[in-house]
PDB file of N, CA and C in Angstrom:
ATOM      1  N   UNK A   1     289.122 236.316 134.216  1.00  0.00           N
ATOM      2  CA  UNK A   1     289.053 237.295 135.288  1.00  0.00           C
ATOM      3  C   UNK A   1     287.764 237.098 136.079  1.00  0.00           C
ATOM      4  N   UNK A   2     287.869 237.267 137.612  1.00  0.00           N
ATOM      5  CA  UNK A   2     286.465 236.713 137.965  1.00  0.00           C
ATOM      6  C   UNK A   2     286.251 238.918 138.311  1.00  0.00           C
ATOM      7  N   UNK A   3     284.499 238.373 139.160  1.00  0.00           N
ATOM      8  CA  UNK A   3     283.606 239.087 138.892  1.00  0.00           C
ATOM      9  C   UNK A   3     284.189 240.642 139.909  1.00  0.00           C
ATOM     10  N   UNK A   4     285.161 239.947 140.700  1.00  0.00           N
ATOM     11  CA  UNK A   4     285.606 241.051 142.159  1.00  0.00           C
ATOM     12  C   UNK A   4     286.889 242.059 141.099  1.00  0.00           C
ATOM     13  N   UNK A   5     287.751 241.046 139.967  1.00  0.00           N
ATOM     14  CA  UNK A   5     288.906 242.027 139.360  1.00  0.00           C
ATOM     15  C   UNK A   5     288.238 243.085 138.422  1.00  0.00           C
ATOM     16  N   UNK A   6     286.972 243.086 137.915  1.00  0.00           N
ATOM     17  CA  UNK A   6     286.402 244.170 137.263  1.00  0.00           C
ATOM     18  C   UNK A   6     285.822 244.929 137.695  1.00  0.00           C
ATOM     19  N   UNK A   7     285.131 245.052 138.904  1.00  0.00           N
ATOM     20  CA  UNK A   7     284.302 245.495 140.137  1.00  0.00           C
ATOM     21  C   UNK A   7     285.745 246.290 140.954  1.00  0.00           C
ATOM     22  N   UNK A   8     286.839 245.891 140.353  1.00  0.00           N
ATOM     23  CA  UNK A   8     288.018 246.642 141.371  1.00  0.00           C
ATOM     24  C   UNK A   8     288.450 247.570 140.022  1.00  0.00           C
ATOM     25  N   UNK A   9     288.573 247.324 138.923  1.00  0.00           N
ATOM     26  CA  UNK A   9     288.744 248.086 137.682  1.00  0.00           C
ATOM     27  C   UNK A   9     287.565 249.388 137.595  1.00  0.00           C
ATOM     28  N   UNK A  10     286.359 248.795 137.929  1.00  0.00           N
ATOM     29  CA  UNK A  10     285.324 249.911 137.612  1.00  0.00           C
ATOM     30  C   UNK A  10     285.256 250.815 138.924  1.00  0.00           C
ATOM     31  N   UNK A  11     285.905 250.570 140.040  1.00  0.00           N
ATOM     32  CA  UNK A  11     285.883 251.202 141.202  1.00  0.00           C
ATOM     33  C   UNK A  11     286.947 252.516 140.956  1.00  0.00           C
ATOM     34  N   UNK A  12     288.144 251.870 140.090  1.00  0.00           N
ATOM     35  CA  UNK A  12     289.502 252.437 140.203  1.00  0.00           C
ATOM     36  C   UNK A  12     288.922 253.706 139.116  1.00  0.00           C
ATOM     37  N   UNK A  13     288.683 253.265 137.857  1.00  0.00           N
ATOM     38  CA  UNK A  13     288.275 254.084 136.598  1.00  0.00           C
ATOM     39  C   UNK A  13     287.256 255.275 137.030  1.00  0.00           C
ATOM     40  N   UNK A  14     286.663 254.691 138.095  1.00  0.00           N
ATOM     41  CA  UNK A  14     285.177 255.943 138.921  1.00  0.00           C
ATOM     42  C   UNK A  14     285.839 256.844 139.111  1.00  0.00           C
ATOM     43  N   UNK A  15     286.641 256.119 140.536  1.00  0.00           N
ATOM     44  CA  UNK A  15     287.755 257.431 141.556  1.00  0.00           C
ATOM     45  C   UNK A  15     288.236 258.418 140.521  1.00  0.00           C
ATOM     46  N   UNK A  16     289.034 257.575 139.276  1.00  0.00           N
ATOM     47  CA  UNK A  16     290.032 258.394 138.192  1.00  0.00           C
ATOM     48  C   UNK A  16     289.137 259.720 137.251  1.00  0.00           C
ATOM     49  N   UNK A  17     287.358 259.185 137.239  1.00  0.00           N
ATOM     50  CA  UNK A  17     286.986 260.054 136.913  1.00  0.00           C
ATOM     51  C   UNK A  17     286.217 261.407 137.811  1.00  0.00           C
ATOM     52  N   UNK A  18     286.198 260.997 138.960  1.00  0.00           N
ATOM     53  CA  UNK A  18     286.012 261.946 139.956  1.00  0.00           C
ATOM     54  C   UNK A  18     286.554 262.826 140.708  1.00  0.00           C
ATOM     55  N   UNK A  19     287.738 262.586 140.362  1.00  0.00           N
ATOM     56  CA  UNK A  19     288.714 263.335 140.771  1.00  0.00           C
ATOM     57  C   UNK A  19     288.801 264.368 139.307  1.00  0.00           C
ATOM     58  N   UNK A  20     288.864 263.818 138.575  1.00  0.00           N
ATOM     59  CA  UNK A  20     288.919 265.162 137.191  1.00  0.00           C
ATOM     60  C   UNK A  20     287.452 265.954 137.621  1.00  0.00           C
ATOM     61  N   UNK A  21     286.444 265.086 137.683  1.00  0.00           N
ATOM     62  CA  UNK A  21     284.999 266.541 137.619  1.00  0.00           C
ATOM     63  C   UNK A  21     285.664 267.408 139.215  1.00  0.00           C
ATOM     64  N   UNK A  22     285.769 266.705 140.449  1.00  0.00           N
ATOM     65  CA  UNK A  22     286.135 267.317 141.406  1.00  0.00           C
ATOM     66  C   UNK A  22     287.357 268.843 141.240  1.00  0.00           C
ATOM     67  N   UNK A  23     288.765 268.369 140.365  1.00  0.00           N
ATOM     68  CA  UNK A  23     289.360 269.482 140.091  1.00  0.00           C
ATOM     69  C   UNK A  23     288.693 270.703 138.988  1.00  0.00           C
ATOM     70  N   UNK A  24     288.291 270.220 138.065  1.00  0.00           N
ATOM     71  CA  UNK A  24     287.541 270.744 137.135  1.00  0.00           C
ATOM     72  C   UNK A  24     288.086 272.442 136.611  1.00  0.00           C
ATOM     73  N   UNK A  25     289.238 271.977 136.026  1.00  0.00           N
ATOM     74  CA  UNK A  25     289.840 273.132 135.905  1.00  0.00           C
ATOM     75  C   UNK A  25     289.407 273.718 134.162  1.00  0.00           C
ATOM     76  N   UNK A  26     289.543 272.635 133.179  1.00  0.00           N
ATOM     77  CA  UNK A  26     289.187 272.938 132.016  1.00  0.00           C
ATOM     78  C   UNK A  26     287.829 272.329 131.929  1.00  0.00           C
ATOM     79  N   UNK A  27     286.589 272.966 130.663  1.00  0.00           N
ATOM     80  CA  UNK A  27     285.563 272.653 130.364  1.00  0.00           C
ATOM     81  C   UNK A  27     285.723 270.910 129.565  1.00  0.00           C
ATOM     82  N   UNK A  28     286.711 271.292 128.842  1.00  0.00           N
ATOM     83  CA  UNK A  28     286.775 269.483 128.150  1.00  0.00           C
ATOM     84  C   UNK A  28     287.239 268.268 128.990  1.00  0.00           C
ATOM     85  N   UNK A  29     288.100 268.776 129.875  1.00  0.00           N
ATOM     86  CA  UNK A  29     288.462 267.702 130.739  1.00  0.00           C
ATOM     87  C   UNK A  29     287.122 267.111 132.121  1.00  0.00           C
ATOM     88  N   UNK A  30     286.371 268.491 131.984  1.00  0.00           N
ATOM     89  CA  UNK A  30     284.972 268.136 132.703  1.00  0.00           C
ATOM     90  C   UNK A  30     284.053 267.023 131.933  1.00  0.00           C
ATOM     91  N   UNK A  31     283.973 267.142 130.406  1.00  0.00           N
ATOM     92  CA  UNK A  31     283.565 266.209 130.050  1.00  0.00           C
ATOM     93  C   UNK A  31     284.117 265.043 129.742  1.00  0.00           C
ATOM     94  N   UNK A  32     285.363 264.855 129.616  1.00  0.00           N
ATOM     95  CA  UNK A  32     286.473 263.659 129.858  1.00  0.00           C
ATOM     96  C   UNK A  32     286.071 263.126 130.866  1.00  0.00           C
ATOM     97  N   UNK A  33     286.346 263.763 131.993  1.00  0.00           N
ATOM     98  CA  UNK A  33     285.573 262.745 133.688  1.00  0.00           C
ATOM     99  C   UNK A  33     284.522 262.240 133.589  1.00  0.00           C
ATOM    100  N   UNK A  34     283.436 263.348 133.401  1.00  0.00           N
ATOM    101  CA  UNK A  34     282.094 261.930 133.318  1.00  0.00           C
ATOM    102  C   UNK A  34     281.984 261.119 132.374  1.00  0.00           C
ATOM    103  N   UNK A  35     282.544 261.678 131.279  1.00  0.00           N
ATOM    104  CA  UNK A  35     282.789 260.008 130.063  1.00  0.00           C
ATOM    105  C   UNK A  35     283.736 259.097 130.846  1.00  0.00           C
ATOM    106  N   UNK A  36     284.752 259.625 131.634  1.00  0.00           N
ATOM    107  CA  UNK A  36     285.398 257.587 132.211  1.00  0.00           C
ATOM    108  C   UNK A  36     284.177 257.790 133.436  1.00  0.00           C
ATOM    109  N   UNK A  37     283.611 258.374 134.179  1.00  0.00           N
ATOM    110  CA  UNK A  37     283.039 257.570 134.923  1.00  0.00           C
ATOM    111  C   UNK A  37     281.568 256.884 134.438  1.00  0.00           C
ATOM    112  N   UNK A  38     280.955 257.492 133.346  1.00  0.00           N
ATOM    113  CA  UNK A  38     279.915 256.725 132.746  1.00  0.00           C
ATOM    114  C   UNK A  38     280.347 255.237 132.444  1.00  0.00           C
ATOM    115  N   UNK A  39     281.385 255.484 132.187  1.00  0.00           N
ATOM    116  CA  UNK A  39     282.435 254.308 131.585  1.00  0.00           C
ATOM    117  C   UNK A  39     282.603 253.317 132.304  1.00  0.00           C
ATOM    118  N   UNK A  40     283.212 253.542 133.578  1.00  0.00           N
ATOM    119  CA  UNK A  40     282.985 252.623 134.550  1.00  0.00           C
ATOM    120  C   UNK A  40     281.905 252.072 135.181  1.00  0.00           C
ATOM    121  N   UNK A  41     280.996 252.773 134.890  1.00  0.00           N
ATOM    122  CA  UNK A  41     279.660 252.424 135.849  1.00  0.00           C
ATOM    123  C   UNK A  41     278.992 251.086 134.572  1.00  0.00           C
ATOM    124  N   UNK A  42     279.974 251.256 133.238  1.00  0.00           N
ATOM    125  CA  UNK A  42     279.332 250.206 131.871  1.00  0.00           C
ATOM    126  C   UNK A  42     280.342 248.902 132.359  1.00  0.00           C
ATOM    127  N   UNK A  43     280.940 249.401 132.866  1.00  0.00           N
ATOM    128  CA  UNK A  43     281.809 248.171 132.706  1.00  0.00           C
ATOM    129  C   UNK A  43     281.815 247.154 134.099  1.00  0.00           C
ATOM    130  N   UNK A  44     280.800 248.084 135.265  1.00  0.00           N
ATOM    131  CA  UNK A  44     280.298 247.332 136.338  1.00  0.00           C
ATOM    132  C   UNK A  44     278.913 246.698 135.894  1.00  0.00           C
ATOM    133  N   UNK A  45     278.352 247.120 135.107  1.00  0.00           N
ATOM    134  CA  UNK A  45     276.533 246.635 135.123  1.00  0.00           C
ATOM    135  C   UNK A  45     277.052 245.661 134.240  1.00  0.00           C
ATOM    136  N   UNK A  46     278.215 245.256 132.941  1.00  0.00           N
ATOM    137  CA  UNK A  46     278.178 244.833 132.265  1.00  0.00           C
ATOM    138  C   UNK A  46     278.674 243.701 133.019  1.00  0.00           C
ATOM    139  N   UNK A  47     279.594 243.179 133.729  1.00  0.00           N
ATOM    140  CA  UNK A  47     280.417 242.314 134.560  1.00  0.00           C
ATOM    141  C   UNK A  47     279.608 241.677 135.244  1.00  0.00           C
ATOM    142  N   UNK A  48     278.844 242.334 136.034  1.00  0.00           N
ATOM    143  CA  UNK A  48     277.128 241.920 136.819  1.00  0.00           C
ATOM    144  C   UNK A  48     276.262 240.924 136.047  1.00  0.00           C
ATOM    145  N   UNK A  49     276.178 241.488 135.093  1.00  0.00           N
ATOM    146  CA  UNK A  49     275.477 241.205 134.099  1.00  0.00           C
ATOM    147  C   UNK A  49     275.887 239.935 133.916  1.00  0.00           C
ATOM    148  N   UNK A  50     277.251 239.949 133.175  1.00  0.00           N
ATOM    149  CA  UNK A  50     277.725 238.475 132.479  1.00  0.00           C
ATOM    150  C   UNK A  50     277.968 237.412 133.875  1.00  0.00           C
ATOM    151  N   UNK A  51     278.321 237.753 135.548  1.00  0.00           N
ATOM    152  CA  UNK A  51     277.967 236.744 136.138  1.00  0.00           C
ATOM    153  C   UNK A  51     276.875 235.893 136.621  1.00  0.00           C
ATOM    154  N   UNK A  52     276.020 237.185 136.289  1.00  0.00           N
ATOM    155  CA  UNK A  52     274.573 236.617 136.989  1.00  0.00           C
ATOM    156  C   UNK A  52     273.808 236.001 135.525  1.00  0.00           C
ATOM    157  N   UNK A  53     274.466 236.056 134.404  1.00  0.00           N
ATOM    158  CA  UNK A  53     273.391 235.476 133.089  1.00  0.00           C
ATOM    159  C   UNK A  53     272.390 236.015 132.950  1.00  0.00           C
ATOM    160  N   UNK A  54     272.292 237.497 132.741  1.00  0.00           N
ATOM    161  CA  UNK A  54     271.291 237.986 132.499  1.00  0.00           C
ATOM    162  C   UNK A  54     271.611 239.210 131.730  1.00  0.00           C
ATOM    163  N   UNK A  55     271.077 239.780 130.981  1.00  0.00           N
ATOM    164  CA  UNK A  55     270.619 240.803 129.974  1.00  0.00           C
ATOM    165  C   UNK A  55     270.842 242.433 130.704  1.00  0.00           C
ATOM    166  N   UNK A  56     269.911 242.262 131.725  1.00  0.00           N
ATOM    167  CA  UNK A  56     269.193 243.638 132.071  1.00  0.00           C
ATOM    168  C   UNK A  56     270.840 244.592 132.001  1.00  0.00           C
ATOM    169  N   UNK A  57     271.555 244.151 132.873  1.00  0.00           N
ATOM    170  CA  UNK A  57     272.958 245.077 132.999  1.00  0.00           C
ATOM    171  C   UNK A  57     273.512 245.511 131.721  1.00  0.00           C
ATOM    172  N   UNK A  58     273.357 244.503 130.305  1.00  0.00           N
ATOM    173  CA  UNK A  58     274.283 244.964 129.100  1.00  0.00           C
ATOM    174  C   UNK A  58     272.747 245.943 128.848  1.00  0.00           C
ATOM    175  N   UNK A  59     271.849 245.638 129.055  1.00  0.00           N
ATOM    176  CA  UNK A  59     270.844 246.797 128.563  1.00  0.00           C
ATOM    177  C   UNK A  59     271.172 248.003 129.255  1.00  0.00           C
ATOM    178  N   UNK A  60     270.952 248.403 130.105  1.00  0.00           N
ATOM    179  CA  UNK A  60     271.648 249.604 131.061  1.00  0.00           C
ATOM    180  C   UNK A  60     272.581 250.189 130.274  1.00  0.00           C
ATOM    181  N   UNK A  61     273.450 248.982 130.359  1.00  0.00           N
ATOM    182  CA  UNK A  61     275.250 249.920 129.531  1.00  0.00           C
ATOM    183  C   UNK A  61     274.747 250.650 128.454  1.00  0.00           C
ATOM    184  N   UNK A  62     274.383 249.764 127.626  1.00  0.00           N
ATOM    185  CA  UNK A  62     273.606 250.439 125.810  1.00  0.00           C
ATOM    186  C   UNK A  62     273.328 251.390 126.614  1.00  0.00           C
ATOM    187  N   UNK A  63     272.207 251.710 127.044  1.00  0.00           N
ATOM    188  CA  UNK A  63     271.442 253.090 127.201  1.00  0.00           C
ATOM    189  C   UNK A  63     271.779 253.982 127.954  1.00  0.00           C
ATOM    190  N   UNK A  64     273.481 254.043 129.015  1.00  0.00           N
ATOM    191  CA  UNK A  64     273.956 254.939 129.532  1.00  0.00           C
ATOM    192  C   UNK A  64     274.593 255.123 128.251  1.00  0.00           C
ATOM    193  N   UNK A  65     275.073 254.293 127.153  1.00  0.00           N
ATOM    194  CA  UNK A  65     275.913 254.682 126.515  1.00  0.00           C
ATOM    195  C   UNK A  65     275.136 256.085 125.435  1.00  0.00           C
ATOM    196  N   UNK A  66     274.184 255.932 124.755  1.00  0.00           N
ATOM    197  CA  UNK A  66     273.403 256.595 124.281  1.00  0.00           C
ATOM    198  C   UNK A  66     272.728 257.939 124.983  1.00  0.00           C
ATOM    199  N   UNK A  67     273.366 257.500 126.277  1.00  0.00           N
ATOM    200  CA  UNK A  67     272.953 258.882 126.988  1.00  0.00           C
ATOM    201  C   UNK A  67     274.214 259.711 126.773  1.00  0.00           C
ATOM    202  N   UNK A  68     275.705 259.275 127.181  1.00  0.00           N
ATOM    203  CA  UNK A  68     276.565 259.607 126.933  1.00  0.00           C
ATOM    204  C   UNK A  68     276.773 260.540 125.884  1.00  0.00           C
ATOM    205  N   UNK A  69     276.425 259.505 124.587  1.00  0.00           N
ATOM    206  CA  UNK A  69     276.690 259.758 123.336  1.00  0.00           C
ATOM    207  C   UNK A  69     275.891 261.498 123.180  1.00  0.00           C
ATOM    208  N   UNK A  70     274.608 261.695 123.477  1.00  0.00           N
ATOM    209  CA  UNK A  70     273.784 262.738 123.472  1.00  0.00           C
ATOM    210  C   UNK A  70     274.474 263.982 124.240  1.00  0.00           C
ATOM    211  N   UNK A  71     274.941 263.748 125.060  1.00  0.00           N
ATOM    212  CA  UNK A  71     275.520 264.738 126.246  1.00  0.00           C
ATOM    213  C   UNK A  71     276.823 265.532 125.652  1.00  0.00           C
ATOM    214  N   UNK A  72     277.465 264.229 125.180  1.00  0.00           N
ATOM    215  CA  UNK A  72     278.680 264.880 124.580  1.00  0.00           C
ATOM    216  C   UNK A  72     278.461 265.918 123.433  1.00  0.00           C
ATOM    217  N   UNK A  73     277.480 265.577 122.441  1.00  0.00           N
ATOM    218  CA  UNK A  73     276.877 266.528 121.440  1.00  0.00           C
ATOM    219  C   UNK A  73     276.132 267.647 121.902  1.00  0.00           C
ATOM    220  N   UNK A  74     275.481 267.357 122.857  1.00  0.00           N
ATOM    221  CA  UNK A  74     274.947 268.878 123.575  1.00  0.00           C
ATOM    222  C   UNK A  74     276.426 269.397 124.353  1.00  0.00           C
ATOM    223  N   UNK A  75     277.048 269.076 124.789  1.00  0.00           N
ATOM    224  CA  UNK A  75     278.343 269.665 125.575  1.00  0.00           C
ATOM    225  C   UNK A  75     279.131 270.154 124.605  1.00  0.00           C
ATOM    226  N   UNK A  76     279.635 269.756 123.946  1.00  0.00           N
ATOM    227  CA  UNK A  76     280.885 270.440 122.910  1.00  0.00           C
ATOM    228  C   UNK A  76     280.384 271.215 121.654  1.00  0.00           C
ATOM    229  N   UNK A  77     278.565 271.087 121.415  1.00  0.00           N
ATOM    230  CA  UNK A  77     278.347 272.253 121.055  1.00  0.00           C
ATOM    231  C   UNK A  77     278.159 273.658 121.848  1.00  0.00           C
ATOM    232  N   UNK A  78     277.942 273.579 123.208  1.00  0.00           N
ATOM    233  CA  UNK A  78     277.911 274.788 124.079  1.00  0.00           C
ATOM    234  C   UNK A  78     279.244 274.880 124.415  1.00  0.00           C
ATOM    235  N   UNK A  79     280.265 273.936 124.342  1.00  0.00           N
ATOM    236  CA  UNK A  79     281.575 274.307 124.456  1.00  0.00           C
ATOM    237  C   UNK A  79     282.098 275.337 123.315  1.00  0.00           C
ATOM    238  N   UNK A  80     282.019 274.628 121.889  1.00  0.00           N
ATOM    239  CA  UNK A  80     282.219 276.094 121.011  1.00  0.00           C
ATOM    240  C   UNK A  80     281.552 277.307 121.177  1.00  0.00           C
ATOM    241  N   UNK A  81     280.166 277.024 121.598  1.00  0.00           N
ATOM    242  CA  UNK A  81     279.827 278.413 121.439  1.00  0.00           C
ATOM    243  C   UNK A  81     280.542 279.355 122.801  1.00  0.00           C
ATOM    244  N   UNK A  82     280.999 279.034 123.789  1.00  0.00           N
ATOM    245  CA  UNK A  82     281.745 279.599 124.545  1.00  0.00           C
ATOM    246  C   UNK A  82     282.754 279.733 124.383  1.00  0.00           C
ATOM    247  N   UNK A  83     283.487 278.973 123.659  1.00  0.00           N
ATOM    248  CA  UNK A  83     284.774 279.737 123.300  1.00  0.00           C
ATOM    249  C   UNK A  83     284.827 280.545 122.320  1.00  0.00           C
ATOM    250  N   UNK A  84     283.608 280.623 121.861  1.00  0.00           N
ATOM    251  CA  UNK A  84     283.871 281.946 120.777  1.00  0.00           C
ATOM    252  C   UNK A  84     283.422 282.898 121.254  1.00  0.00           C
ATOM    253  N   UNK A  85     282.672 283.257 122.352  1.00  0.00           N
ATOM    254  CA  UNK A  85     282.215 284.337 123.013  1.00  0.00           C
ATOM    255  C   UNK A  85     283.695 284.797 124.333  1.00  0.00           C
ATOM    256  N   UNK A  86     284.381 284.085 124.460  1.00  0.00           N
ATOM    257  CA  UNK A  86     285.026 284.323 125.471  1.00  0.00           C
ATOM    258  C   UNK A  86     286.395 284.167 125.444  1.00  0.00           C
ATOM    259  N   UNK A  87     286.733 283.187 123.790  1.00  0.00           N
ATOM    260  CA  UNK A  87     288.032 282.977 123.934  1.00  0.00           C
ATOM    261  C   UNK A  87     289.061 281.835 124.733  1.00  0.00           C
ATOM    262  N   UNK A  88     287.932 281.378 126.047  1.00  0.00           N
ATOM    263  CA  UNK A  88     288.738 280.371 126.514  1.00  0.00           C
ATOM    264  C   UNK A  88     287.520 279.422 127.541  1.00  0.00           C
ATOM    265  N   UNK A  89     288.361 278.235 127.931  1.00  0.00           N
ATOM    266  CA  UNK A  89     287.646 277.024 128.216  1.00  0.00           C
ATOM    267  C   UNK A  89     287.578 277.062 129.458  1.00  0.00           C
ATOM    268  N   UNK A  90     288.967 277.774 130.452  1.00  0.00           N
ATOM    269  CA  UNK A  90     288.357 277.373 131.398  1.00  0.00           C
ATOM    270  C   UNK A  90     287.638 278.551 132.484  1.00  0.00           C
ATOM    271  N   UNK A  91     287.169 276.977 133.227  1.00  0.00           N
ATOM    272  CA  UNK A  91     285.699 277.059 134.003  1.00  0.00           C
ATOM    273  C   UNK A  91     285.880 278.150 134.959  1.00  0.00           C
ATOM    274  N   UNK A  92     287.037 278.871 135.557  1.00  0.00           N
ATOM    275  CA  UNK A  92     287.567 280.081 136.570  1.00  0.00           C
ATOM    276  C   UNK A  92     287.093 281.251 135.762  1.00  0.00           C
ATOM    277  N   UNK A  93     287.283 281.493 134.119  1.00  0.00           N
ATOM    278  CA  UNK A  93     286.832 282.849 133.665  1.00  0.00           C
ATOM    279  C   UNK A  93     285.283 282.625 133.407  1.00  0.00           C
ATOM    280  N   UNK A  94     284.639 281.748 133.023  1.00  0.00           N
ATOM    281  CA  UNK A  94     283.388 281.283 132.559  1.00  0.00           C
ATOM    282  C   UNK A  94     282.717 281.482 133.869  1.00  0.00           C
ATOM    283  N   UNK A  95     283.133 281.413 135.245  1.00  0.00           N
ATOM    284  CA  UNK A  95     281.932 281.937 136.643  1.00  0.00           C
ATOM    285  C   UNK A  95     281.613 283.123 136.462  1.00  0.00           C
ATOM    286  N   UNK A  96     282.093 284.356 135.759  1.00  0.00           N
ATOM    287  CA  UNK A  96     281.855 285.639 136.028  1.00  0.00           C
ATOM    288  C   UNK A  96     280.470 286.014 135.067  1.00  0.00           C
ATOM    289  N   UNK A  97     279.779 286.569 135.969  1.00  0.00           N
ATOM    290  CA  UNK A  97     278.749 286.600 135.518  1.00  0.00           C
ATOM    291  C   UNK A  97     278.677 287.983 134.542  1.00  0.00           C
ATOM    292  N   UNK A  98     278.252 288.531 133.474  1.00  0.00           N
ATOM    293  CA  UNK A  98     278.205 289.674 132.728  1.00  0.00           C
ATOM    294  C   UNK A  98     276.738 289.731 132.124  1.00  0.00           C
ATOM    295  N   UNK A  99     276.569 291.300 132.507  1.00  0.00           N
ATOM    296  CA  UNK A  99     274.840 292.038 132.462  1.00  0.00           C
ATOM    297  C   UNK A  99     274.862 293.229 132.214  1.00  0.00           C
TER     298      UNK A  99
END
């Protein structure tokens, strides 16, 4: 596969995840979107990377990935704790503010 069919894969996988944060109807599917678009943005630096023979891009990926990895553990622990205060995930009952 040359360097333009993965660069059209990581373009497609972006859109697919921007359109989920854009609708953003449930809290988990919010974090579903930016995991494929973190995703894609690994699988462009990584492609970069392997045409140009160089390192720096698979380094990037690692360390979005590890960012990822962190986010998701801070996210789906504030995800339980909201659904136990509220009963539900999505993001339409969770705007109302209560004082």
């Amino acid at each position: 596969m040359s360097l333009n069919e993965y660069l059209i894969l990581s373009s497609l996988l972006f859109c697919l995840g921007l359109i989920g944060v854009i609708r953003r109807k449930n809290l988990l599917m919010l974090f579903f979107s930016t995991e494929i678009m973190l995703n894609a943005v690994n699988i462009g630096l990584a492609a970069v990377s392997h045409f140009h023979q160089d390192l720096t891009g698979q380094m990037f990926a690692f360390f979005i990935i590890a960012i990822a990895a962190s986010e998701v553990a801070v996210g789906l622990g504030l995800l339980i704790l909201l659904y136990k205060r509220k009963n539900s995930i999505n993001l339409d009952t969770l705007q109302n503010m209560e004082g």
